[in-house]
Each structure stands twice: as structure tokens, then as C-alpha cells.
C-alpha atoms as a PDB file:
ATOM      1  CA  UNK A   1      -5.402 -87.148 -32.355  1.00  0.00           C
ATOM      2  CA  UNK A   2      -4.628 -83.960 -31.134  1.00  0.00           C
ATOM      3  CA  UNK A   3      -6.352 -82.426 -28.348  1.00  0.00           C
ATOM      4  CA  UNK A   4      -8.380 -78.726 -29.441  1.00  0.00           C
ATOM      5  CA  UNK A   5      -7.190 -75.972 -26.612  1.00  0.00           C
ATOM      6  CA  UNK A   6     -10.307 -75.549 -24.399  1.00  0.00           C
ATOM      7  CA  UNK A   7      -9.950 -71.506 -25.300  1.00  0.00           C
ATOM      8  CA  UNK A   8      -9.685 -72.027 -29.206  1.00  0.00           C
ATOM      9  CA  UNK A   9     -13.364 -74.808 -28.834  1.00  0.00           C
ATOM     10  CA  UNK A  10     -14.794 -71.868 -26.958  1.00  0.00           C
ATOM     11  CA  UNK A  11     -14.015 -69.414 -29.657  1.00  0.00           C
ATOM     12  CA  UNK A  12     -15.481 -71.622 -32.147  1.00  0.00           C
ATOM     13  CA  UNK A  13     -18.500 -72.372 -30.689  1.00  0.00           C
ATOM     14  CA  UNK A  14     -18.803 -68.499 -29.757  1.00  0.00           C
ATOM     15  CA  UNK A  15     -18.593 -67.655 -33.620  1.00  0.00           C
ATOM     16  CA  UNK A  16     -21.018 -70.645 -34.495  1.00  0.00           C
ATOM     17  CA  UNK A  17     -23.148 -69.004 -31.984  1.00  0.00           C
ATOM     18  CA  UNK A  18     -22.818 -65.484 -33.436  1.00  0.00           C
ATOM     19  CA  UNK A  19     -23.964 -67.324 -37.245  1.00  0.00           C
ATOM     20  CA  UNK A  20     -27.264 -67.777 -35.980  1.00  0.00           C
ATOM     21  CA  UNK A  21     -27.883 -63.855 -34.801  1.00  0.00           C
ATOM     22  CA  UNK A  22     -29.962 -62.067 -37.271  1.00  0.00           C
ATOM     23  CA  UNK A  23     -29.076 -58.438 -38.448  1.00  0.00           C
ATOM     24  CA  UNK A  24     -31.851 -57.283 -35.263  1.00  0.00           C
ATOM     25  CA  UNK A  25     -29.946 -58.630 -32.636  1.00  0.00           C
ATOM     26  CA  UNK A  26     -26.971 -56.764 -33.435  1.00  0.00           C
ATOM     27  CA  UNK A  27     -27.069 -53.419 -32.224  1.00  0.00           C
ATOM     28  CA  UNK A  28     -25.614 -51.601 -35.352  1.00  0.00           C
ATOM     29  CA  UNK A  29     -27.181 -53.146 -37.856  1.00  0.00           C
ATOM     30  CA  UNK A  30     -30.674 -52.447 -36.219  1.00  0.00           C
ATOM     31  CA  UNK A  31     -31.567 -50.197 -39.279  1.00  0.00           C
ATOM     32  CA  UNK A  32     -29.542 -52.112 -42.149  1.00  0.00           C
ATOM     33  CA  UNK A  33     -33.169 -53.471 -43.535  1.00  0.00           C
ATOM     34  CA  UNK A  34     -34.341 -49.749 -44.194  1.00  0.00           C
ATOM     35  CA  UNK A  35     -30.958 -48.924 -45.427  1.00  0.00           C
ATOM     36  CA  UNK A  36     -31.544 -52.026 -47.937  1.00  0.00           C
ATOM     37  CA  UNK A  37     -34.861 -51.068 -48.924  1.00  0.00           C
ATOM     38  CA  UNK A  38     -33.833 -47.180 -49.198  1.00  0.00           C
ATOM     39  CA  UNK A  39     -30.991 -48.726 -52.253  1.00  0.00           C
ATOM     40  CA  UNK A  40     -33.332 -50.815 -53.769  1.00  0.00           C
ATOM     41  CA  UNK A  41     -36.227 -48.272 -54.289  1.00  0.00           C
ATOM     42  CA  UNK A  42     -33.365 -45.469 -55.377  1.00  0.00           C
ATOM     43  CA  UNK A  43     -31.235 -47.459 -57.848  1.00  0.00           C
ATOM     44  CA  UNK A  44     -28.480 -46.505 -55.101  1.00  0.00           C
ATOM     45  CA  UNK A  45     -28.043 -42.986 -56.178  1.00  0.00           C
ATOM     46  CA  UNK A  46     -26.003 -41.316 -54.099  1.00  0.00           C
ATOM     47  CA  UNK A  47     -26.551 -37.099 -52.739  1.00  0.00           C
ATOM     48  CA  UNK A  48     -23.596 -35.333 -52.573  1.00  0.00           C
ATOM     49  CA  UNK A  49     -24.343 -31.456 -51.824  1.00  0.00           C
ATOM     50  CA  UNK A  50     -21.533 -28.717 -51.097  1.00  0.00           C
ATOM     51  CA  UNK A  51     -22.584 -25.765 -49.179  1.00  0.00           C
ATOM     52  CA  UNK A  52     -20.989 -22.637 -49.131  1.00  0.00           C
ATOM     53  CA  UNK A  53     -21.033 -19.745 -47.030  1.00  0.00           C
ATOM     54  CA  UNK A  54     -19.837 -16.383 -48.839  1.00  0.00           C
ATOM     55  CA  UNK A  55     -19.925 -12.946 -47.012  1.00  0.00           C
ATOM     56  CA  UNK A  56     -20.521 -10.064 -49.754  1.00  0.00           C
ATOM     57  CA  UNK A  57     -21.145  -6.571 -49.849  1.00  0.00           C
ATOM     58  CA  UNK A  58     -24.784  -5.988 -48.575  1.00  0.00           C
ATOM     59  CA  UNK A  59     -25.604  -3.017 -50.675  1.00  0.00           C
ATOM     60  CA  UNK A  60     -23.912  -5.149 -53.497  1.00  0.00           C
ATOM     61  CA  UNK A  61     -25.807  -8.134 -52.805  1.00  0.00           C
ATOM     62  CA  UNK A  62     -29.161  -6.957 -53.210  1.00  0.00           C
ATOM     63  CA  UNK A  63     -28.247  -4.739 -56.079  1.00  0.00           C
ATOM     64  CA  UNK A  64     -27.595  -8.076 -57.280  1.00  0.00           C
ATOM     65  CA  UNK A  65     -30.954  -9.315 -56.023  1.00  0.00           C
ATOM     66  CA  UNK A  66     -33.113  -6.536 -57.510  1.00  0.00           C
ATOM     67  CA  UNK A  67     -31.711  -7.966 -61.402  1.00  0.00           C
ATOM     68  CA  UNK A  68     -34.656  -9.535 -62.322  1.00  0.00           C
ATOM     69  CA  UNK A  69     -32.318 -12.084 -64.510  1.00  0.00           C
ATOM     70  CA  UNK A  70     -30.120 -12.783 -61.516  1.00  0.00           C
ATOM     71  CA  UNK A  71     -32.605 -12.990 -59.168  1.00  0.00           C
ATOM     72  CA  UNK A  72     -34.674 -15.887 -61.176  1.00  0.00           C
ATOM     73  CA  UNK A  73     -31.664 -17.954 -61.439  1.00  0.00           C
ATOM     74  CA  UNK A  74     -29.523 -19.003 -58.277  1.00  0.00           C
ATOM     75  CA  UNK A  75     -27.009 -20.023 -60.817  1.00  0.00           C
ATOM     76  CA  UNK A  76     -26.062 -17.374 -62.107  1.00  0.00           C
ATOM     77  CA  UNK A  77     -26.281 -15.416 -59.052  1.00  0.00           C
ATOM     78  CA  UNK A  78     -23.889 -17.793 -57.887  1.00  0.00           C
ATOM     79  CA  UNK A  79     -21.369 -17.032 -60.973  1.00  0.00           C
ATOM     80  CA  UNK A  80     -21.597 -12.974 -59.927  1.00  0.00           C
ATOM     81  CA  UNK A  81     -20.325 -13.672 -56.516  1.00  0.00           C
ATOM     82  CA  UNK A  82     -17.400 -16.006 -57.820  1.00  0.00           C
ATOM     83  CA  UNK A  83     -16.508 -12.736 -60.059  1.00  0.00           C
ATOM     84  CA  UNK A  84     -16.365 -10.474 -57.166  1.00  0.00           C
ATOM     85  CA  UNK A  85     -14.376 -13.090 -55.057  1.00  0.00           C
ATOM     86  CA  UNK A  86     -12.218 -12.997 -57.806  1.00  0.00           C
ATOM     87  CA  UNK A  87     -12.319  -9.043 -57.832  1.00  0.00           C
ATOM     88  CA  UNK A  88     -11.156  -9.516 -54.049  1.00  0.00           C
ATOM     89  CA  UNK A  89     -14.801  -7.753 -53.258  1.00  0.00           C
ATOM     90  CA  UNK A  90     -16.432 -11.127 -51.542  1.00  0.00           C
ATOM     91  CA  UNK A  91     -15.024 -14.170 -49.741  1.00  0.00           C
ATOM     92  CA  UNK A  92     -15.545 -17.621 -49.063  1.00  0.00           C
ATOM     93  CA  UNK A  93     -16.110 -17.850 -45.312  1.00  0.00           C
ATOM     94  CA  UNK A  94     -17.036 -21.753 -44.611  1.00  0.00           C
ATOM     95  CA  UNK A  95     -18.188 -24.879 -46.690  1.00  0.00           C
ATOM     96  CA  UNK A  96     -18.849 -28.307 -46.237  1.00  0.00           C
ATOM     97  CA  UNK A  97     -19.162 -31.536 -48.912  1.00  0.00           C
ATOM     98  CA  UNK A  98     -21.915 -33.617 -47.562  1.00  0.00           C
ATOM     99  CA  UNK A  99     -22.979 -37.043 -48.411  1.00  0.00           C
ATOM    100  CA  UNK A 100     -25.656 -39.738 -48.071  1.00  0.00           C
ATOM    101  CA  UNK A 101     -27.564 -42.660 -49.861  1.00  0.00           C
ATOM    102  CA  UNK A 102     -31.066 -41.126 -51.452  1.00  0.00           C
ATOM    103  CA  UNK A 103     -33.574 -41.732 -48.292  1.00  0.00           C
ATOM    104  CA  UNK A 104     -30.239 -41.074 -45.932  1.00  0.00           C
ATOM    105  CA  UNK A 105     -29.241 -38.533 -43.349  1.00  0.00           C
ATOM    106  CA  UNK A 106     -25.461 -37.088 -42.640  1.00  0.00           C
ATOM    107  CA  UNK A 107     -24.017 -34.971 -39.912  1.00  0.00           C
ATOM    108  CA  UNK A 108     -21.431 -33.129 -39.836  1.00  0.00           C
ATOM    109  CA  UNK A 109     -19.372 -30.613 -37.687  1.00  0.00           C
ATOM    110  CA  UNK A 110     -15.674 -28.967 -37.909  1.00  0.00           C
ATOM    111  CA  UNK A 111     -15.074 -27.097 -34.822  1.00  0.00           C
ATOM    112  CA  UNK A 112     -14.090 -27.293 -31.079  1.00  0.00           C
ATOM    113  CA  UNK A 113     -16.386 -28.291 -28.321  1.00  0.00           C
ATOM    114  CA  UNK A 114     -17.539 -25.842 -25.822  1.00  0.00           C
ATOM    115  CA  UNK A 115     -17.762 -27.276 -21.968  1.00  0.00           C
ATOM    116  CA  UNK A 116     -19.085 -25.203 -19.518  1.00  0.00           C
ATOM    117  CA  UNK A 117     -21.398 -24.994 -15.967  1.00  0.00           C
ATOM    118  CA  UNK A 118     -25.183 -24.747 -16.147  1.00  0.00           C
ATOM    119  CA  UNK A 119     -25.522 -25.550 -12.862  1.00  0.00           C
ATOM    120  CA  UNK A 120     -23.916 -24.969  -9.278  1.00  0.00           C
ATOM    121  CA  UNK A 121     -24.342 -25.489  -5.653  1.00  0.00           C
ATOM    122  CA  UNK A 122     -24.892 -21.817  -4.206  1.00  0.00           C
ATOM    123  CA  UNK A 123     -22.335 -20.459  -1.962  1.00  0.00           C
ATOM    124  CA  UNK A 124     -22.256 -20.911   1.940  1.00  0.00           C
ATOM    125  CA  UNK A 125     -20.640 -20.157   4.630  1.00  0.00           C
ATOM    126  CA  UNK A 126     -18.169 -22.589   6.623  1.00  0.00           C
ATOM    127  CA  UNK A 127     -19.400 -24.129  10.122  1.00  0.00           C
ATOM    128  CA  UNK A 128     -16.267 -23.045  12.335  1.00  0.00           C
ATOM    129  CA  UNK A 129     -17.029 -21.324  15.261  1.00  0.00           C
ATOM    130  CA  UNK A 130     -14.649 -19.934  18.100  1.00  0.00           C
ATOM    131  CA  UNK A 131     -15.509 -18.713  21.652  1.00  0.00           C
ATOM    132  CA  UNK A 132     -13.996 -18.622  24.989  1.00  0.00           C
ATOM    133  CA  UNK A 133     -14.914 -22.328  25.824  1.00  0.00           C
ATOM    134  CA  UNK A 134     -13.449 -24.300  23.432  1.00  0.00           C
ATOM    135  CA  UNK A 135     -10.240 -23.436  24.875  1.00  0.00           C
ATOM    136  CA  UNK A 136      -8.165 -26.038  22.079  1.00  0.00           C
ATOM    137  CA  UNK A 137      -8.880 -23.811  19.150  1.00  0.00           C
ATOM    138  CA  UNK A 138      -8.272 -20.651  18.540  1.00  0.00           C
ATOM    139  CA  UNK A 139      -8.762 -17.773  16.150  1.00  0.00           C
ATOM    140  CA  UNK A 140      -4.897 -17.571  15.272  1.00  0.00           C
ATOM    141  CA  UNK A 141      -5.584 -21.366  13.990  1.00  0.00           C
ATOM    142  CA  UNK A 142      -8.008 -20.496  11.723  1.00  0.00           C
ATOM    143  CA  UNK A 143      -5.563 -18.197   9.728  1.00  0.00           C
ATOM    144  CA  UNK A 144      -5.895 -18.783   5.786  1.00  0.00           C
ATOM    145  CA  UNK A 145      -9.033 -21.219   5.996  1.00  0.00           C
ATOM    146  CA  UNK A 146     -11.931 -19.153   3.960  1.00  0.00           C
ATOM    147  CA  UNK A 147     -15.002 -18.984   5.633  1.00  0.00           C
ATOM    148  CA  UNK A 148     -17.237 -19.289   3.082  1.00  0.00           C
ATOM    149  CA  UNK A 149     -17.417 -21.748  -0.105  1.00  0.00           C
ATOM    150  CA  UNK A 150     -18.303 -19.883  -3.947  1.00  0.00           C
ATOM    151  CA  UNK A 151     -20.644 -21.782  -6.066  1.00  0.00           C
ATOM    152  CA  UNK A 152     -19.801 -25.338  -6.661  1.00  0.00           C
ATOM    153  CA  UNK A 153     -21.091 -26.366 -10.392  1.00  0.00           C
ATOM    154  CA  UNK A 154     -23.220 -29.316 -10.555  1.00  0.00           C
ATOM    155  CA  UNK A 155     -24.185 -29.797 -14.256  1.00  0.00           C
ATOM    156  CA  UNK A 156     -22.073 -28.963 -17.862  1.00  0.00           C
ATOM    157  CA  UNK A 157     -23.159 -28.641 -20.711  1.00  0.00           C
ATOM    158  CA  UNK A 158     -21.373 -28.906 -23.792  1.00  0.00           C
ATOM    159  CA  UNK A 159     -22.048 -27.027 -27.253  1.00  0.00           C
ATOM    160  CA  UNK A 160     -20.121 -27.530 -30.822  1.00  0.00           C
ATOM    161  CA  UNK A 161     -18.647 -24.132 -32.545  1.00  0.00           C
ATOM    162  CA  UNK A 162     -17.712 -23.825 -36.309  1.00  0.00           C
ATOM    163  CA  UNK A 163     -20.139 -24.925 -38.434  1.00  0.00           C
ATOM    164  CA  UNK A 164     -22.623 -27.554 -37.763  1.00  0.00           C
ATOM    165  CA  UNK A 165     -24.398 -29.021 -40.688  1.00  0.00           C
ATOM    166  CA  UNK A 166     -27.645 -32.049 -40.329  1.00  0.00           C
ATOM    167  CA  UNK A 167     -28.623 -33.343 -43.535  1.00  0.00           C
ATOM    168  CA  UNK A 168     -31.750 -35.192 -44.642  1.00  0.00           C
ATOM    169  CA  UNK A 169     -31.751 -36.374 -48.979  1.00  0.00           C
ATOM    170  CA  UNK A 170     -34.225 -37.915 -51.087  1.00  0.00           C
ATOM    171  CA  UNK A 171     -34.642 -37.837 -55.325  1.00  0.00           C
ATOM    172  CA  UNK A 172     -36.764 -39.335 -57.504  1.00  0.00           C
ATOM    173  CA  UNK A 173     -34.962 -42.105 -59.666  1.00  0.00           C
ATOM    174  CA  UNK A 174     -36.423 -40.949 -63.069  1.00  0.00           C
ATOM    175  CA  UNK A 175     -35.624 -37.214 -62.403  1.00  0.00           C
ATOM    176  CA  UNK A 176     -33.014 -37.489 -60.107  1.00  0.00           C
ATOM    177  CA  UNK A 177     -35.285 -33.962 -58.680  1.00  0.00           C
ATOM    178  CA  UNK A 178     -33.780 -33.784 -55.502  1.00  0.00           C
ATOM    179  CA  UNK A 179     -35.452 -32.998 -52.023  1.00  0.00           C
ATOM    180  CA  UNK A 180     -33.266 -31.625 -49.457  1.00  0.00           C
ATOM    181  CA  UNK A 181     -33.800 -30.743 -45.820  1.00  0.00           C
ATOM    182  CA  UNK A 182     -30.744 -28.892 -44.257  1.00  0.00           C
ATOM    183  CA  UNK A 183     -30.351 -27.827 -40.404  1.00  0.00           C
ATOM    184  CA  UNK A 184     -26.806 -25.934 -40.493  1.00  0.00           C
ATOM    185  CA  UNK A 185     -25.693 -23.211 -37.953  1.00  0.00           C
ATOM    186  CA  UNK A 186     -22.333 -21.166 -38.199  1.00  0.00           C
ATOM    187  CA  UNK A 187     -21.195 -20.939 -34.326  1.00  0.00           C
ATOM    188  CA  UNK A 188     -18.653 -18.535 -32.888  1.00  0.00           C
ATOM    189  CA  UNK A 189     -16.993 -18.573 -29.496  1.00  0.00           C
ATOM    190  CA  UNK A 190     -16.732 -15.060 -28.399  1.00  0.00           C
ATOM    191  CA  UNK A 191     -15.964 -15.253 -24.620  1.00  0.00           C
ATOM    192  CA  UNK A 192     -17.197 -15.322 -21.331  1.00  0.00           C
ATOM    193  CA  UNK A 193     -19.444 -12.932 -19.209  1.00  0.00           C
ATOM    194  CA  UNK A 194     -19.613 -13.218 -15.411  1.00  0.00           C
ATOM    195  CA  UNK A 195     -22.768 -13.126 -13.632  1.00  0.00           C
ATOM    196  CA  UNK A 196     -20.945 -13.385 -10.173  1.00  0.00           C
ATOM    197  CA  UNK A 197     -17.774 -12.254  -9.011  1.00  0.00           C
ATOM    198  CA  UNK A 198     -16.130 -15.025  -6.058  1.00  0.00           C
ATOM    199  CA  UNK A 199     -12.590 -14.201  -4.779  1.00  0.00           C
ATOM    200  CA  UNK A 200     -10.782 -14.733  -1.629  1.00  0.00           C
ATOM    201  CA  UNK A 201      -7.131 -15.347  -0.858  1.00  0.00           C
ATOM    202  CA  UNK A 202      -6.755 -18.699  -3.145  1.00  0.00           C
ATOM    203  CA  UNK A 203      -7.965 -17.122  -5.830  1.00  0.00           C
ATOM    204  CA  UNK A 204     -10.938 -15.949  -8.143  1.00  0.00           C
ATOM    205  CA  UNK A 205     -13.905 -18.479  -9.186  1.00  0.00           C
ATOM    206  CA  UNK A 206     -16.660 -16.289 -10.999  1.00  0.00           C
ATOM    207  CA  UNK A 207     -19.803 -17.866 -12.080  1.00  0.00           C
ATOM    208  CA  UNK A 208     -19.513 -16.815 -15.905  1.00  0.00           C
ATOM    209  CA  UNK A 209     -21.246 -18.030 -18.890  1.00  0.00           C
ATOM    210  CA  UNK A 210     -20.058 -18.315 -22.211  1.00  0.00           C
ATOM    211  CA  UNK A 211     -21.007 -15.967 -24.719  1.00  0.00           C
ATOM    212  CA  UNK A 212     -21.567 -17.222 -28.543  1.00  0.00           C
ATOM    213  CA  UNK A 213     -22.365 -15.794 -32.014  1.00  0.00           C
ATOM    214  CA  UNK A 214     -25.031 -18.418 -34.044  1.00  0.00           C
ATOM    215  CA  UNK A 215     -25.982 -17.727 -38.028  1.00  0.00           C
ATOM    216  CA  UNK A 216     -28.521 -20.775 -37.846  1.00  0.00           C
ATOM    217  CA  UNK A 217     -31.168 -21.661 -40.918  1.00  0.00           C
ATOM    218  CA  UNK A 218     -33.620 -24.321 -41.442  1.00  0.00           C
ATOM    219  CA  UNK A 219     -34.991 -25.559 -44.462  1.00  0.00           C
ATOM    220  CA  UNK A 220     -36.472 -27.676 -46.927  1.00  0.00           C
ATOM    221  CA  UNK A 221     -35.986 -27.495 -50.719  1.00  0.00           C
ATOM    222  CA  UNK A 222     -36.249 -28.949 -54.216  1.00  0.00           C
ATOM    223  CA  UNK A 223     -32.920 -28.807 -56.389  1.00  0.00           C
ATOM    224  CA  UNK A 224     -32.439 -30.187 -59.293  1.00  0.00           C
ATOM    225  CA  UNK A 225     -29.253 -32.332 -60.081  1.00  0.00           C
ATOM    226  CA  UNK A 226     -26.545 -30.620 -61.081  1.00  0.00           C
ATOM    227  CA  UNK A 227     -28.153 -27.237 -60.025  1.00  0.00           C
ATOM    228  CA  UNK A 228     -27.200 -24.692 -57.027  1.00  0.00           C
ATOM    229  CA  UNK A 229     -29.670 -23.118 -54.831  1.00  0.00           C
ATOM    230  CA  UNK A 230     -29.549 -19.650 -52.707  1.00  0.00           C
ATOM    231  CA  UNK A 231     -31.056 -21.236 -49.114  1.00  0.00           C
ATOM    232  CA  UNK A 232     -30.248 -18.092 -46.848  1.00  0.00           C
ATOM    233  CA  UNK A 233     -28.482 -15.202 -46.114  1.00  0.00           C
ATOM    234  CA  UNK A 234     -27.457 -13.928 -42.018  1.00  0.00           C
ATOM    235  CA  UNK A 235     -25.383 -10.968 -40.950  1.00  0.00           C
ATOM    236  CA  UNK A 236     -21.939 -11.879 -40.258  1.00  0.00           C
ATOM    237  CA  UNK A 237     -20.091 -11.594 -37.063  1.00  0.00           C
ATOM    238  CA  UNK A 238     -17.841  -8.323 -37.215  1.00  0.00           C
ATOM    239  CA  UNK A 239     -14.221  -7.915 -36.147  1.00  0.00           C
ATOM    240  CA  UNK A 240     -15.898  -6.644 -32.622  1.00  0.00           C
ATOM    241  CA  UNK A 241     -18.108  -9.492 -32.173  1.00  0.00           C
ATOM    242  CA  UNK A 242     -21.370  -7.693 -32.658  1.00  0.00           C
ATOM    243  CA  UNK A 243     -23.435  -7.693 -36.073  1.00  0.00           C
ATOM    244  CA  UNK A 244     -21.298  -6.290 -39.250  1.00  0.00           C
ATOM    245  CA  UNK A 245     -24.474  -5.088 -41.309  1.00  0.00           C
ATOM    246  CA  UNK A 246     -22.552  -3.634 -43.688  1.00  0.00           C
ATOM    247  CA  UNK A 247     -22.238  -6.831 -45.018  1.00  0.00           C
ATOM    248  CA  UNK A 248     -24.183 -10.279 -45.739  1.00  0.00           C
ATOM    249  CA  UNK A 249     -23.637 -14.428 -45.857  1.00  0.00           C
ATOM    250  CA  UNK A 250     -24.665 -16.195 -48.406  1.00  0.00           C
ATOM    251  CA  UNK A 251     -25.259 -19.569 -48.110  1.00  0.00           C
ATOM    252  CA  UNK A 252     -25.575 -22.242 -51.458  1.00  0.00           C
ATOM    253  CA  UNK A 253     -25.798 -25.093 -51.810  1.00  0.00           C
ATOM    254  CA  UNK A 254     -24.909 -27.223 -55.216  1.00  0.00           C
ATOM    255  CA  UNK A 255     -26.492 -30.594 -55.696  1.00  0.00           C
ATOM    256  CA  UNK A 256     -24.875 -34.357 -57.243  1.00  0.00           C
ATOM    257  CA  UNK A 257     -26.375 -37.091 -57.612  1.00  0.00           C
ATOM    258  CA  UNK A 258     -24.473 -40.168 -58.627  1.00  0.00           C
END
């Protein structure tokens, strides 16, 4: 009979051994029980929820607002806007398609990462000293070495721009009413601004701290399937950076459930 290769038994007997874990001793199934039970108690309906962020006309908006008719029906405030988009007089900013088992959670985030200092070592000044009796150095020697050190960072953090959407979903499985909880923020990178200025002949190294632009909202909701919602509106960023009031975001979200 042929021999089994020593690495090929080992193998085996490391998958036999594997057979007997349960779903707990396996790091990423350490929820898969919850997930089972969140299926069986929904039917396995599925949320699916697009947001949109639209910036209008502020005057416009709440013109649009002040309808009684409009105003009791997110719907069809939601059809006005897609006329004036179509009218060129409103435009679709950002959006995001979410999705998650009833019971579930999603994240979310298109956007680059921002890394920067929180931290730094302060600035000090060099140990060289030069008098008459240390005869073996000299002050011409010491040409070009700086004597003193800018601030050394320590700690980064790191913050997401674009938009950033967390997503919590639950319906009942007779109504398929859905309960929503949304944490979304629309982040801009707009820049630096330096607290301290450091520069000596190798260069520059300012202690600076970015600067950023956040339209954040938090909320919790009841939408009906197949229905939109109005969750918030913000005040855009302008062309300069600072707060265009002249106009306004608005922020819906439409509801699935599957």
C-alpha cells in the first residue's frame, strides 16, 4: 500500500479537526445565530433604500413647502424637484443604494481618506555648544546643522470625505411598514490652516490642520414600502467654501422591501 505524505495526513486531520468547531469558535461567524434568527422572524425580506441628496433653490424650496398638498406628501414633493431638475433649476448632488436583511445594519462610504497629525512633540532646541575649550570643534563646523527641531507629530488621525452613510432596517412582515435609522454625513475637504509657521534652511514644516465642510443628520423614521420620505435638508457648501444660503439640500430617501 501506498504510503500517505506526512503533510497531506496533517492536512486531513487539520480539516477533521476544523468539523468539530462550532459557528462560536470561528471568529466571523460569531453573530451568524442572530443573523439566522433575524431571517426566520422576517420571512427574509430584504431593505433596500436609495438616498438622495438634491440642492434646490431655497426660496423655491419652501415655496414648495408652504403647499399644503406638497407639504403632506413627501412623494409628491419629491416629483416637483425631479421637474425642476429637469427644468435645469435643481440638481442631484450625491446618492447612495443601501442594503440589508430586515433586523440588519449596512455601511457605506465613497470618498478618500483624510490622514493627518493630532499630535506632536513640541519644538526644542539642539544640545551643541561651542567655546574656547573644546578646541576640536568649531563654529565653522556647525555650518548648515539647525539648531533647533519643529514639532515632531506623534499621533494621526484619519477621517473619511464624500458621503458617509450607517444604516440600521427593520419591517414588520405583515405590513412590510418599515423602520429606518440613518446616520449619513456629506464631508468636504477644503484645505489646510496653519496654526504654526516652522522654517529654516531645509525647508518649511508648519503645524496645520485640516479644514472640512460636514452636512451631517441623524434620524429615525417609519416609511412605508414603496414610499419616499423627506429626512433633512443642510445648506450646501458654496463655490468659496463657506455656506451658499441661497440655496438648500434635500435629502430622500425611497424605501424596497423584497
Amino acid at each position: 500500500m501506498t504510503p500517505i505524505p506526512t503533510a497531506l495526513t496533517t492536512l486531513c486531520i487539520s480539516a477533521l479537526s476544523l468539523c468539530h468547531l462550532s459557528a462560536q469558535d470561528i471568529p466571523i461567524f460569531e453573530s451568524s445565530s442572530k443573523i439566522e434568527k433575524i431571517k426566520e422572524r422576517n420571512d427574509e425580506h430584504r431593505i433596500s433604500v436609495l438616498i438622495e441628496y438634491l440642492s434646490v433653490d431655497t426660496k423655491t424650496l419652501f415655496r414648495l413647502l408652504s403647499d399644503d398638498t406638497i407639504s403632506n406628501s413627501d412623494s409628491l414633493l419629491r416629483k416637483k424637484i425631479g421637474l425642476l431638475e429637469e427644468a435645469n433649476k435643481a440638481e442631484l448632488i450625491e446618492s447612495a443604494f443601501l442594503t440589508c436583511v430586515a433586523g440588519g445594519k449596512t455601511d457605506s462610504h465613497s470618498g478618500k481618506q483624510v490622514i493627518y497629525p493630532t499630535e506632536y512633540d513640541p519644538a526644542n532646541i539642539t544640545d551643541i555648544t561651542v567655546d574656547n575649550s573644546n578646541k576640536d570643534l568649531k563654529k565653522n563646523d556647525l555650518k548648515g546643522i539647525p539648531f533647533a527641531i519643529g514639532p515632531s507629530p506623534t499621533a494621526f488621525e484619519e477621517r473619511p470625505t464624500g458621503l458617509i452613510c450607517s444604516m440600521l432596517a427593520d419591517c414588520d412582515p405583515t405590513t412590510k411598514k418599515v423602520t429606518l435609522s440613518l446616520d449619513c454625513s456629506l464631508v468636504y475637504y477644503q484645505g489646510v490652516i496653519n496654526w504654526a509657521e516652522w522654517k529654516d534652511q531645509f525647508g518649511t514644516a508648519n503645524t496645520s490642520m485640516p479644514l472640512f465642510y460636514n452636512s451631517a443628520f441623524k434620524t429615525t423614521t417609519v416609511i412605508n414600502n414603496m414610499d419616499i420620505a423627506l429626512l433633512a435638508t443642510h445648506t450646501p457648501k458654496g463655490d468659496d467654501g463657506k455656506p451658499d444660503k441661497s440655496k438648500k439640500l434635500v435629502v430622500f430617501a425611497k424605501v424596497v422591501v423584497k
